[in-house]
N, C-alpha and C. Protein backbone atom coordinates (compact mmCIF):
# COMPACT_ATOMS: atom_id res chain seq x y z
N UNK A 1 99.78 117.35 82.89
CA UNK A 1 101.12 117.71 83.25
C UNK A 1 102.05 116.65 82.68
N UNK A 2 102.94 116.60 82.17
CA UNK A 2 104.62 115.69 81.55
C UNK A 2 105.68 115.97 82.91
N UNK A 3 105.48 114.89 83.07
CA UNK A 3 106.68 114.79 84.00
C UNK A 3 108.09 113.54 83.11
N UNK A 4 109.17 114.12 82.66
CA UNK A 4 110.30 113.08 82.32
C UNK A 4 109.13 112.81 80.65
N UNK A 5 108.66 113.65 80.04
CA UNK A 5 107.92 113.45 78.66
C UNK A 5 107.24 112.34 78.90
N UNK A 6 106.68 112.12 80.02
CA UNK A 6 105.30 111.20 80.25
C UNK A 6 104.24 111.68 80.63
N UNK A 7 103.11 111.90 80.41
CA UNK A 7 102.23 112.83 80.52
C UNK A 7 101.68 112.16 81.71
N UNK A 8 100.97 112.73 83.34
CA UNK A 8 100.87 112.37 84.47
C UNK A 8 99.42 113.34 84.57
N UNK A 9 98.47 112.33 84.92
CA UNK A 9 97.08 113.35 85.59
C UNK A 9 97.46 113.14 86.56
N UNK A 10 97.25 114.52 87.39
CA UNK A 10 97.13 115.27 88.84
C UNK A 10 95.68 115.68 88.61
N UNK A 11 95.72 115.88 90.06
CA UNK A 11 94.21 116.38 90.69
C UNK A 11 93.48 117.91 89.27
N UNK A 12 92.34 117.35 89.87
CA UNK A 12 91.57 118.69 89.50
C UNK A 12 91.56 119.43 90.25
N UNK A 13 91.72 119.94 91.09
CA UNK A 13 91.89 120.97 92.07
C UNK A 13 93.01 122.24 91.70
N UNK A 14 92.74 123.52 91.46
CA UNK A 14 93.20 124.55 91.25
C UNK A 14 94.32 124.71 91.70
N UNK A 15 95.34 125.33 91.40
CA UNK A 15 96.75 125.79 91.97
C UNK A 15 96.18 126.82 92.65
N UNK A 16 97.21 127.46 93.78
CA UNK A 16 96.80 128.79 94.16
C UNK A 16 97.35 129.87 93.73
N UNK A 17 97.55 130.01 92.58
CA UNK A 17 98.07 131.16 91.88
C UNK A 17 96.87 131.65 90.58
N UNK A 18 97.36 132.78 90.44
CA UNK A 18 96.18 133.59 89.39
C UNK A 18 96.60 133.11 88.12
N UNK A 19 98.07 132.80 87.77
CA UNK A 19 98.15 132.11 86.56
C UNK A 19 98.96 130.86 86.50
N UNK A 20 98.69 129.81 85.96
CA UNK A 20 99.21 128.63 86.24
C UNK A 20 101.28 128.90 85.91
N UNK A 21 101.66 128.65 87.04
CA UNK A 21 102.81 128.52 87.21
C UNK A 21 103.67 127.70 85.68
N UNK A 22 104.76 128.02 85.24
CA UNK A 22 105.76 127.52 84.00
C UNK A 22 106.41 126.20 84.69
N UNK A 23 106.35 126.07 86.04
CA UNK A 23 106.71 124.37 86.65
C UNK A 23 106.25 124.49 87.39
N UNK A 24 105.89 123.00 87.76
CA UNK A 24 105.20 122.74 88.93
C UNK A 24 106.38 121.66 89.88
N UNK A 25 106.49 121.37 90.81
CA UNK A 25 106.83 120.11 91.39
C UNK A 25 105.70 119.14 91.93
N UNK A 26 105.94 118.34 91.56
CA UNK A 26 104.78 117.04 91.83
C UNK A 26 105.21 115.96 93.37
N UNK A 27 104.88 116.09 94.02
CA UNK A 27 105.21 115.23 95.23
C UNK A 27 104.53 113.73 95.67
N UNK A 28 105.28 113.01 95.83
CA UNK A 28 104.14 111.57 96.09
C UNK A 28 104.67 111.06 97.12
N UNK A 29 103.71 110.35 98.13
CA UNK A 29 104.22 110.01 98.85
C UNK A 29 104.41 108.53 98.87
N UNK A 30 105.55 108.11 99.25
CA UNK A 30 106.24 106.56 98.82
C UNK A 30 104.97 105.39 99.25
N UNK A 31 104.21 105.54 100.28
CA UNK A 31 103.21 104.70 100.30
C UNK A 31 101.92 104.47 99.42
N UNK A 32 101.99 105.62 98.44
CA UNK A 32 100.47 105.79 97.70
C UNK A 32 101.06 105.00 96.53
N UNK A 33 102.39 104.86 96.10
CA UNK A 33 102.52 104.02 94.86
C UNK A 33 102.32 102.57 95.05
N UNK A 34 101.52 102.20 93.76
CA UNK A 34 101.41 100.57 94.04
C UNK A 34 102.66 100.56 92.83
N UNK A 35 102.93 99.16 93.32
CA UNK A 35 103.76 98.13 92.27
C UNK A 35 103.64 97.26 91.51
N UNK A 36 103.32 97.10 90.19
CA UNK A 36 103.15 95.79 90.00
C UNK A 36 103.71 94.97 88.78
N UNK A 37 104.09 94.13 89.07
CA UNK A 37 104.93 92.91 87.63
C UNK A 37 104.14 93.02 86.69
N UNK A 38 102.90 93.29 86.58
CA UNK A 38 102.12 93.12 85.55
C UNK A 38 102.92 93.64 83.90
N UNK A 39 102.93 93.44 82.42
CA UNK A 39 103.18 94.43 81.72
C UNK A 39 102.29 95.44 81.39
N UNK A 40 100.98 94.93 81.44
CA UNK A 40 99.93 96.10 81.00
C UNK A 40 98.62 95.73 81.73
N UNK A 41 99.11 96.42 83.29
CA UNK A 41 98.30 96.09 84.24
C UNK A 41 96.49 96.87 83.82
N UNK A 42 95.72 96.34 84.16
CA UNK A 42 94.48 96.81 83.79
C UNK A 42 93.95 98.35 84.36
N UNK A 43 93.49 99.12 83.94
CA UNK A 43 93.11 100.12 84.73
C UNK A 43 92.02 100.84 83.89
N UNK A 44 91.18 101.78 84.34
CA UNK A 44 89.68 102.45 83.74
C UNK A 44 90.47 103.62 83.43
N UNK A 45 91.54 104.39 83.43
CA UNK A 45 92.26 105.40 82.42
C UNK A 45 92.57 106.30 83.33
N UNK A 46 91.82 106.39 84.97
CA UNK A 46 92.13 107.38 85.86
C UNK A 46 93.16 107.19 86.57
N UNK A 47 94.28 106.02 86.41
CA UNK A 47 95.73 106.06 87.00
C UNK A 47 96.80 106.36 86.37
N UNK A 48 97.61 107.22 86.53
CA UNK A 48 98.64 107.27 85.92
C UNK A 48 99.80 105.40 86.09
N UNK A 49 100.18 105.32 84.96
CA UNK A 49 101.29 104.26 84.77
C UNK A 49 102.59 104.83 84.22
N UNK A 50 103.64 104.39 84.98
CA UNK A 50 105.08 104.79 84.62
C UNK A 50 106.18 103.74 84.82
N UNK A 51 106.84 103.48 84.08
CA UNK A 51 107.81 101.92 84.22
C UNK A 51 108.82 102.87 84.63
N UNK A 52 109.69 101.77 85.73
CA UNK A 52 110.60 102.23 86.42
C UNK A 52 112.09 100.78 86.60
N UNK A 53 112.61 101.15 86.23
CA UNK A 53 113.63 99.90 86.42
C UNK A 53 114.06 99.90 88.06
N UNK A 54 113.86 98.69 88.42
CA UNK A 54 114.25 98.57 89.65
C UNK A 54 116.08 98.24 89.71
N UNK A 55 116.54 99.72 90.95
CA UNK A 55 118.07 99.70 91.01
C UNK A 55 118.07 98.80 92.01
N UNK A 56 117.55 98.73 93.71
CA UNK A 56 117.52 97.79 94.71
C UNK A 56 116.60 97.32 95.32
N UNK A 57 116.43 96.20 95.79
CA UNK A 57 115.40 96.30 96.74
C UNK A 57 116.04 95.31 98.10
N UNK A 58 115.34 96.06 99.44
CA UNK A 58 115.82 95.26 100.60
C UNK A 58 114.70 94.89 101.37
N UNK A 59 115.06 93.73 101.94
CA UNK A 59 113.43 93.25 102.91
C UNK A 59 114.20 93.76 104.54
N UNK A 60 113.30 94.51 104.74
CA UNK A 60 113.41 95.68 106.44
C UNK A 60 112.77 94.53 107.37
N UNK A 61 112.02 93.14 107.36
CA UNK A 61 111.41 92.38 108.28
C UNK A 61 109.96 92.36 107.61
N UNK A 62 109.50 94.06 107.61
CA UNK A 62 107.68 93.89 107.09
C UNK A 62 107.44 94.43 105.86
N UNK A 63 108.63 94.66 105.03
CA UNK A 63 107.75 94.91 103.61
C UNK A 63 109.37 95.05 103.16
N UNK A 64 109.41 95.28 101.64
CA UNK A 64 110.46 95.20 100.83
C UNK A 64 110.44 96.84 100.91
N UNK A 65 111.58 97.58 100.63
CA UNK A 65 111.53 98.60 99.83
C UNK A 65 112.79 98.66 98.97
N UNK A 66 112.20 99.50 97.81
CA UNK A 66 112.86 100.10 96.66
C UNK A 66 113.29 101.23 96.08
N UNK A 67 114.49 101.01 95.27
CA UNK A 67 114.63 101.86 95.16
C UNK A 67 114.83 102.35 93.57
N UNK A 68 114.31 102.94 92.77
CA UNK A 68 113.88 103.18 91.77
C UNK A 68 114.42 104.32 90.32
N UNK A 69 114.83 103.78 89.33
CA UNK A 69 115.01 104.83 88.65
C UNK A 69 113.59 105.03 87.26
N UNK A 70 113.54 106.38 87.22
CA UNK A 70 112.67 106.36 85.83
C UNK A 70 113.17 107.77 84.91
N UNK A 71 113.93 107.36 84.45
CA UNK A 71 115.36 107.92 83.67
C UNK A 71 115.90 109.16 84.39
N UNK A 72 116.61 110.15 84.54
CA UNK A 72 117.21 110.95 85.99
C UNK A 72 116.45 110.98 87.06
N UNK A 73 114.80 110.79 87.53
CA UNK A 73 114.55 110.55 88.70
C UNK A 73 114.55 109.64 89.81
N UNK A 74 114.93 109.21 91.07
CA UNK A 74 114.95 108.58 91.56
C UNK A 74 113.68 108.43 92.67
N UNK A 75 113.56 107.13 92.87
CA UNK A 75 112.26 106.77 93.47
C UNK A 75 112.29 105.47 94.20
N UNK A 76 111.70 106.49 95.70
CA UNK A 76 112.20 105.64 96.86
C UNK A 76 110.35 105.08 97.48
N UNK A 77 110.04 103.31 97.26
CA UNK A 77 109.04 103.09 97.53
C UNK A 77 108.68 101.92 98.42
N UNK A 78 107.32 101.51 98.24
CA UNK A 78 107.87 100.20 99.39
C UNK A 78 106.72 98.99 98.94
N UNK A 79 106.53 98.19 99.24
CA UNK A 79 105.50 97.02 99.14
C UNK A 79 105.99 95.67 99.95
N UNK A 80 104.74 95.12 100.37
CA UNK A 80 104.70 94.24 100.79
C UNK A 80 104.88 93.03 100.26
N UNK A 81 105.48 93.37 98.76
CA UNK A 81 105.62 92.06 97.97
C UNK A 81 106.99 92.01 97.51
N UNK A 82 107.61 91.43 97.26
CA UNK A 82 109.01 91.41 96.40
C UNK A 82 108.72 90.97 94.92
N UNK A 83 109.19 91.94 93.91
CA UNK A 83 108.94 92.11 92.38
C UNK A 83 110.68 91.49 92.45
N UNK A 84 110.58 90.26 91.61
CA UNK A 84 112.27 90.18 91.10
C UNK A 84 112.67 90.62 89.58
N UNK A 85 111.25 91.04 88.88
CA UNK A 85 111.88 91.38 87.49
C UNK A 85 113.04 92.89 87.68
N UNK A 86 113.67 92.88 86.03
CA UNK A 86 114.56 94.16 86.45
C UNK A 86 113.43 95.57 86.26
N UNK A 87 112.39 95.77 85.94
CA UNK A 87 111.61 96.87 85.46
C UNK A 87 110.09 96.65 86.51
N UNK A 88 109.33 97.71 86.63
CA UNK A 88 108.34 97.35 87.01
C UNK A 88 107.54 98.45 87.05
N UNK A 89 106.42 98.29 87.04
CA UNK A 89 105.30 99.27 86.72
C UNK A 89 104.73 100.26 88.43
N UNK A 90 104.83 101.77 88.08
CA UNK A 90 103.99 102.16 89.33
C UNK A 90 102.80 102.83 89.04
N UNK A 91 102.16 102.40 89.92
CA UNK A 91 100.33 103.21 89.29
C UNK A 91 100.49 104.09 90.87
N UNK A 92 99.85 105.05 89.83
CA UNK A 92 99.78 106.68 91.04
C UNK A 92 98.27 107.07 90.57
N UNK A 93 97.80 107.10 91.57
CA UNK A 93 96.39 107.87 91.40
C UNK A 93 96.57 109.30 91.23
N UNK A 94 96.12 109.83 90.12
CA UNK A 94 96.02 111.26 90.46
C UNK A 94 95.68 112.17 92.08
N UNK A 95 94.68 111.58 92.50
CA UNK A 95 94.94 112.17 93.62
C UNK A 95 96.06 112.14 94.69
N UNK A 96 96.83 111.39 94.63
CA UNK A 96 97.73 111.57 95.67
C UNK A 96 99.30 112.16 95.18
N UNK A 97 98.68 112.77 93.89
CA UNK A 97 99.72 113.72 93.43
C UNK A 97 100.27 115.03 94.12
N UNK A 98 100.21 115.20 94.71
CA UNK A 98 101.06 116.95 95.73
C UNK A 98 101.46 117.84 94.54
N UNK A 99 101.16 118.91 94.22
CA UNK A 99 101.39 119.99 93.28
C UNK A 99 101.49 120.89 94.61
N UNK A 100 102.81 121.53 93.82
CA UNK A 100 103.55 122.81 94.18
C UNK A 100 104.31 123.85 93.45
N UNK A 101 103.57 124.55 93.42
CA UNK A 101 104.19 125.41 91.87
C UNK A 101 105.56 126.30 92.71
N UNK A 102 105.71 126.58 91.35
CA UNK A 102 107.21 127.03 91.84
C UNK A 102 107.39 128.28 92.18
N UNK A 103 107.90 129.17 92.78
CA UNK A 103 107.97 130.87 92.71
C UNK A 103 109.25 131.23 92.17
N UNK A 104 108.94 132.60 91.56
CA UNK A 104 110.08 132.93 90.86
C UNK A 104 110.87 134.50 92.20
């Protein structure tokens, strides 16, 4: 799947439709993204990586959260660490991708 012309593995698991839907929406939930300063954090090829410039971040008492652009999408996440660069990397496991195809 290309999400924003970045190509994103999602699950293997079937849509429930007889023919694969012309869009999908992809859902994540703000806790499954990690964060990290790294530039070319290590990984075995099964995570998706997507750089995201960081617009804010605020410390709530127990973890920072952020708030994220990765060119028109916005992305609201959180960690227990504070990243001060302006850009930063999120790794999404395919599985905790949410597919929802669209109906016409």
């Amino acid at each position: 799947m290309h999400l924003l012309a970045v190509q994103l593995r999602v699950p293997d698991r079937p849509l429930r439709t007889q023919e694969p839907p012309p869009f999908t929406t992809v859902g994540l939930r703000s806790e499954r993204i990690t964060l990290t300063d790294r530039a070319k954090p290590s990984h075995d090829g099964t995570v998706n990586i997507l750089r995201a410039r960081i617009d804010q971040c605020s410390y709530t008492g127990a973890r920072f959260e952020y708030e994220l652009s990765l060119g028109d999408l916005r992305i609201h996440t959180e960690s227990p660490i504070q990243h001060t660069g302006r850009e930063i990397n999120l790794l999404i496991r395919p599985d905790d991708c949410l597919l929802y195809p669209e109906t016409v």
